[in-house]
Protein backbone atom coordinates (compact mmCIF):
# COMPACT_ATOMS: atom_id res chain seq x y z
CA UNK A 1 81.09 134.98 200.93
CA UNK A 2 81.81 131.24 200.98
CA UNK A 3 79.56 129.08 203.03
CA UNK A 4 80.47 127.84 206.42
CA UNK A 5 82.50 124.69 206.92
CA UNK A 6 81.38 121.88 208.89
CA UNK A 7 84.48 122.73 211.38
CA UNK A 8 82.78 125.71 212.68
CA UNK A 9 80.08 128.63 212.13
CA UNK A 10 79.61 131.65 209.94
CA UNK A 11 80.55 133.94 212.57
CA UNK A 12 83.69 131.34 213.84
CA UNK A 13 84.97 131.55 210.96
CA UNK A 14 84.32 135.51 209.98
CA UNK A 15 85.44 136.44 213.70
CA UNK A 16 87.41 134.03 215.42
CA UNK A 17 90.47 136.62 215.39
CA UNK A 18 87.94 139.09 217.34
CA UNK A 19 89.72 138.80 221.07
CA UNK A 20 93.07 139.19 219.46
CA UNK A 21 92.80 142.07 217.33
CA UNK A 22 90.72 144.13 220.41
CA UNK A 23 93.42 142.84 222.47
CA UNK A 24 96.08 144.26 220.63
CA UNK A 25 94.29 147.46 219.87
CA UNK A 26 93.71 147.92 222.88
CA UNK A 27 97.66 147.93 224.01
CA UNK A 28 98.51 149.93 220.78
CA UNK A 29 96.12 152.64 222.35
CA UNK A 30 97.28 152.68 225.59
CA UNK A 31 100.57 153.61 224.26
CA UNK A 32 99.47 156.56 222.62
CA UNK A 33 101.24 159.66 224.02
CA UNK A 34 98.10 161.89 225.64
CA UNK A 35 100.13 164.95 225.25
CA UNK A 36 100.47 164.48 221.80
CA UNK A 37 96.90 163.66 220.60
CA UNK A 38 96.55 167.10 219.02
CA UNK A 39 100.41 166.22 216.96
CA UNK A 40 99.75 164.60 213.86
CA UNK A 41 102.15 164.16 210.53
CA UNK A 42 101.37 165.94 207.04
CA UNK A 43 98.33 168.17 207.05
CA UNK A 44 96.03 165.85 205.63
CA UNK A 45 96.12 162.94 207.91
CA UNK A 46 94.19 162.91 211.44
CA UNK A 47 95.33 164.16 214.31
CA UNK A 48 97.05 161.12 217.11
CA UNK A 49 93.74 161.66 219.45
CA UNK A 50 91.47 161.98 216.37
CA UNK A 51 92.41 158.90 214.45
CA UNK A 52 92.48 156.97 218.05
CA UNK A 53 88.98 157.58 218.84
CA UNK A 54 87.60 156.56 215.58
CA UNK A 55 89.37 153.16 215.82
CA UNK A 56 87.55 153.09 219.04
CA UNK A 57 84.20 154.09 217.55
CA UNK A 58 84.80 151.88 214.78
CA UNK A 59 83.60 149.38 217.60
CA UNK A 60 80.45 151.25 217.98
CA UNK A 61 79.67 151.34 213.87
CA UNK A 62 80.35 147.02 213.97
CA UNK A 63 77.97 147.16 217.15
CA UNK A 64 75.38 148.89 214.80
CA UNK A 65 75.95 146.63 211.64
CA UNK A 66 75.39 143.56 213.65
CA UNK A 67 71.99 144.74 215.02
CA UNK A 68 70.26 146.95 212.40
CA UNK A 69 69.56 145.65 208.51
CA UNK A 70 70.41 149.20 207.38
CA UNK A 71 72.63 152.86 208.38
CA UNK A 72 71.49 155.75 207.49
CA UNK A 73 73.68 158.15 207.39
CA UNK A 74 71.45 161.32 206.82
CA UNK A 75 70.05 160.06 210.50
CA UNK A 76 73.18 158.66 211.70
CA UNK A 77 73.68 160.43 215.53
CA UNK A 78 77.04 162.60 215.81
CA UNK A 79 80.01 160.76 218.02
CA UNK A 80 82.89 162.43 219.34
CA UNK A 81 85.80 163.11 217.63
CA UNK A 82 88.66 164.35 220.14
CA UNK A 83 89.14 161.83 223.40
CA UNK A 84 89.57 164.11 226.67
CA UNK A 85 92.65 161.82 227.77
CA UNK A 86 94.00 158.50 227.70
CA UNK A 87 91.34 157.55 230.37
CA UNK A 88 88.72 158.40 228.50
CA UNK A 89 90.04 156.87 225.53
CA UNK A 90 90.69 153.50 227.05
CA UNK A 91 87.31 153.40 229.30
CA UNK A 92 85.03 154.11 225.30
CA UNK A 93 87.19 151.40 224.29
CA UNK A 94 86.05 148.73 226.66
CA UNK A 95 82.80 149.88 226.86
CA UNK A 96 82.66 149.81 222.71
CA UNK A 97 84.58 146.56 222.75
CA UNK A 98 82.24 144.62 225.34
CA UNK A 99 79.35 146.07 223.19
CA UNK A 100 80.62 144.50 220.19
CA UNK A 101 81.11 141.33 221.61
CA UNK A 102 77.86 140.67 223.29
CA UNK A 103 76.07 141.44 219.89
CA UNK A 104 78.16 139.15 218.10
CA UNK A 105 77.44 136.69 220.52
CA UNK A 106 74.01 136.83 220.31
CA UNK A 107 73.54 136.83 217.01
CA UNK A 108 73.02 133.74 214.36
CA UNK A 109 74.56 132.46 211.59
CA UNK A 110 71.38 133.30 209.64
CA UNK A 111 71.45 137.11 210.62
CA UNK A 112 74.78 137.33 209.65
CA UNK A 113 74.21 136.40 206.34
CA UNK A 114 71.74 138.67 205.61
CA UNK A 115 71.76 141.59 203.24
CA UNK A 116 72.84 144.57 205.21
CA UNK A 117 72.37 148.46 203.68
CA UNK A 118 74.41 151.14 204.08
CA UNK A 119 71.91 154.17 202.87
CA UNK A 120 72.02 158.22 202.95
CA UNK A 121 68.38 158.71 202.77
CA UNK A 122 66.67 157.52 200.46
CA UNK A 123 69.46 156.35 198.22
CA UNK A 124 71.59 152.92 198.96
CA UNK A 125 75.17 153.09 198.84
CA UNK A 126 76.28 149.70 199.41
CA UNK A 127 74.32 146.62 200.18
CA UNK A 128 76.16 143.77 201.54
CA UNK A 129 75.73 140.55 203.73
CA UNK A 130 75.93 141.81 207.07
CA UNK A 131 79.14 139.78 208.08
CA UNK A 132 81.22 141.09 204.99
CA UNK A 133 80.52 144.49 206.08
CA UNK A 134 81.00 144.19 209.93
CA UNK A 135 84.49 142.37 208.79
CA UNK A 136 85.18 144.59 206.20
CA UNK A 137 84.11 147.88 207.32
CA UNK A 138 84.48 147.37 210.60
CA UNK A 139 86.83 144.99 211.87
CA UNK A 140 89.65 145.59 208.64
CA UNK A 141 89.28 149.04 208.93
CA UNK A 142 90.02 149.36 212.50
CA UNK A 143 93.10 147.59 211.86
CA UNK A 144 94.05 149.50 209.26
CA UNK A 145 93.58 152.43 210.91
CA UNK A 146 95.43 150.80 213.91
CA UNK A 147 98.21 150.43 211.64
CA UNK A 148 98.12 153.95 211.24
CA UNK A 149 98.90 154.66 214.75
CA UNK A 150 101.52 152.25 215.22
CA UNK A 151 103.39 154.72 212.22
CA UNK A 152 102.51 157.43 214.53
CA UNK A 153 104.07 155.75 217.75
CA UNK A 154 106.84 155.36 215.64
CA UNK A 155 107.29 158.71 214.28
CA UNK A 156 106.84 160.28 217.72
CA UNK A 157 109.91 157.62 218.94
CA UNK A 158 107.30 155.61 221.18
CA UNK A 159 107.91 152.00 221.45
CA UNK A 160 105.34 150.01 218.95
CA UNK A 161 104.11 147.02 220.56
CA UNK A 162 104.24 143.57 218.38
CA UNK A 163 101.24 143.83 216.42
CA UNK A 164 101.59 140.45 214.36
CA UNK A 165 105.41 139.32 214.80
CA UNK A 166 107.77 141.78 216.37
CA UNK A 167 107.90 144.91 215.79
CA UNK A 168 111.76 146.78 216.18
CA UNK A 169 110.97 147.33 220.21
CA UNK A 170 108.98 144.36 220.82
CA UNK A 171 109.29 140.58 220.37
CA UNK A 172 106.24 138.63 219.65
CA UNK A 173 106.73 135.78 221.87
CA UNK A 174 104.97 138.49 224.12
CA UNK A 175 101.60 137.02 222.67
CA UNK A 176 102.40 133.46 222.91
């Protein structure tokens, strides 16, 4: 990880797209069809509801990262897996995504730099600074899996928001 910049912080710079990218997850998940959560493409991929709520408990696991030094998954407590409707899905969302924030709020440059451990047990799996990881393994994956359900939307003929530019039902001067 490259050191800061003198135009901003360690965390400015690692998470300055934070707002946007809950923002738009948020709308990509409202979107999603509650009487198809159970639908989902070839056999191996996640089911609509399935792959929604762990983009919203992705949230949770970034919440984690930024206030422990380590995971371990052997000890790791069991989250849901199936959302009970849209409501629900939304209302974890929020709750996830104003968890996330606060943390990263309160914590320092120096924290964030920090070697963070992913372990199962006993034995370390990865060992990272703590921002790469909350970036990486949180904040990336969440919008790659968010990417996933935009496919989804698409394959179910739903109207995909703009994500980044437009998308074919959306323009993107919707975010400016």
């Amino acid at each position: 990880m490259t050191a800061p910049s003198k135009t901003g912080s360690l965390k400015d710079i690692a998470f300055a797209d934070l707002e946007r990218e809950l923002a738009i997850s948020r709308r990509v998940l409202e979107r999603l069809p509650e009487e198809h959560y159970a639908w989902k493409p070839p056999e191996k991929s996640m089911n609509l509801g399935r792959l929604a709520l762990h983009v919203v408990n992705l949230l949770h696991w970034q919440q984690v990262s930024l206030e422990r030094d380590e995971f371990d998954l052997a000890a790791a407590p069991r989250l849901r897996l199936e959302p009970s409707n849209r409501e629900d899905l939304l209302r974890t969302f929020d709750q996830n995504a104003s968890a996330v924030k606060q943390t990263l709020a309160r914590i320092e440059d120096a924290a964030l730099s920090k070697p963070w451990t992913l372990k199962r047990g006993a034995q370390a799996l990865l060992t990272q600074p703590r921002a790469l990881v909350v970036r990486v393994w949180g904040l990336n994956h969440l919008i790659h899996h968010r990417a996933q359900l935009c496919l989804y939307l698409r394959l179910l003929n739903v109207p995909v928001p703009a994500v980044y530019f437009n998308s074919a039902d959306e323009p993107a001067w919707v975010f400016e």
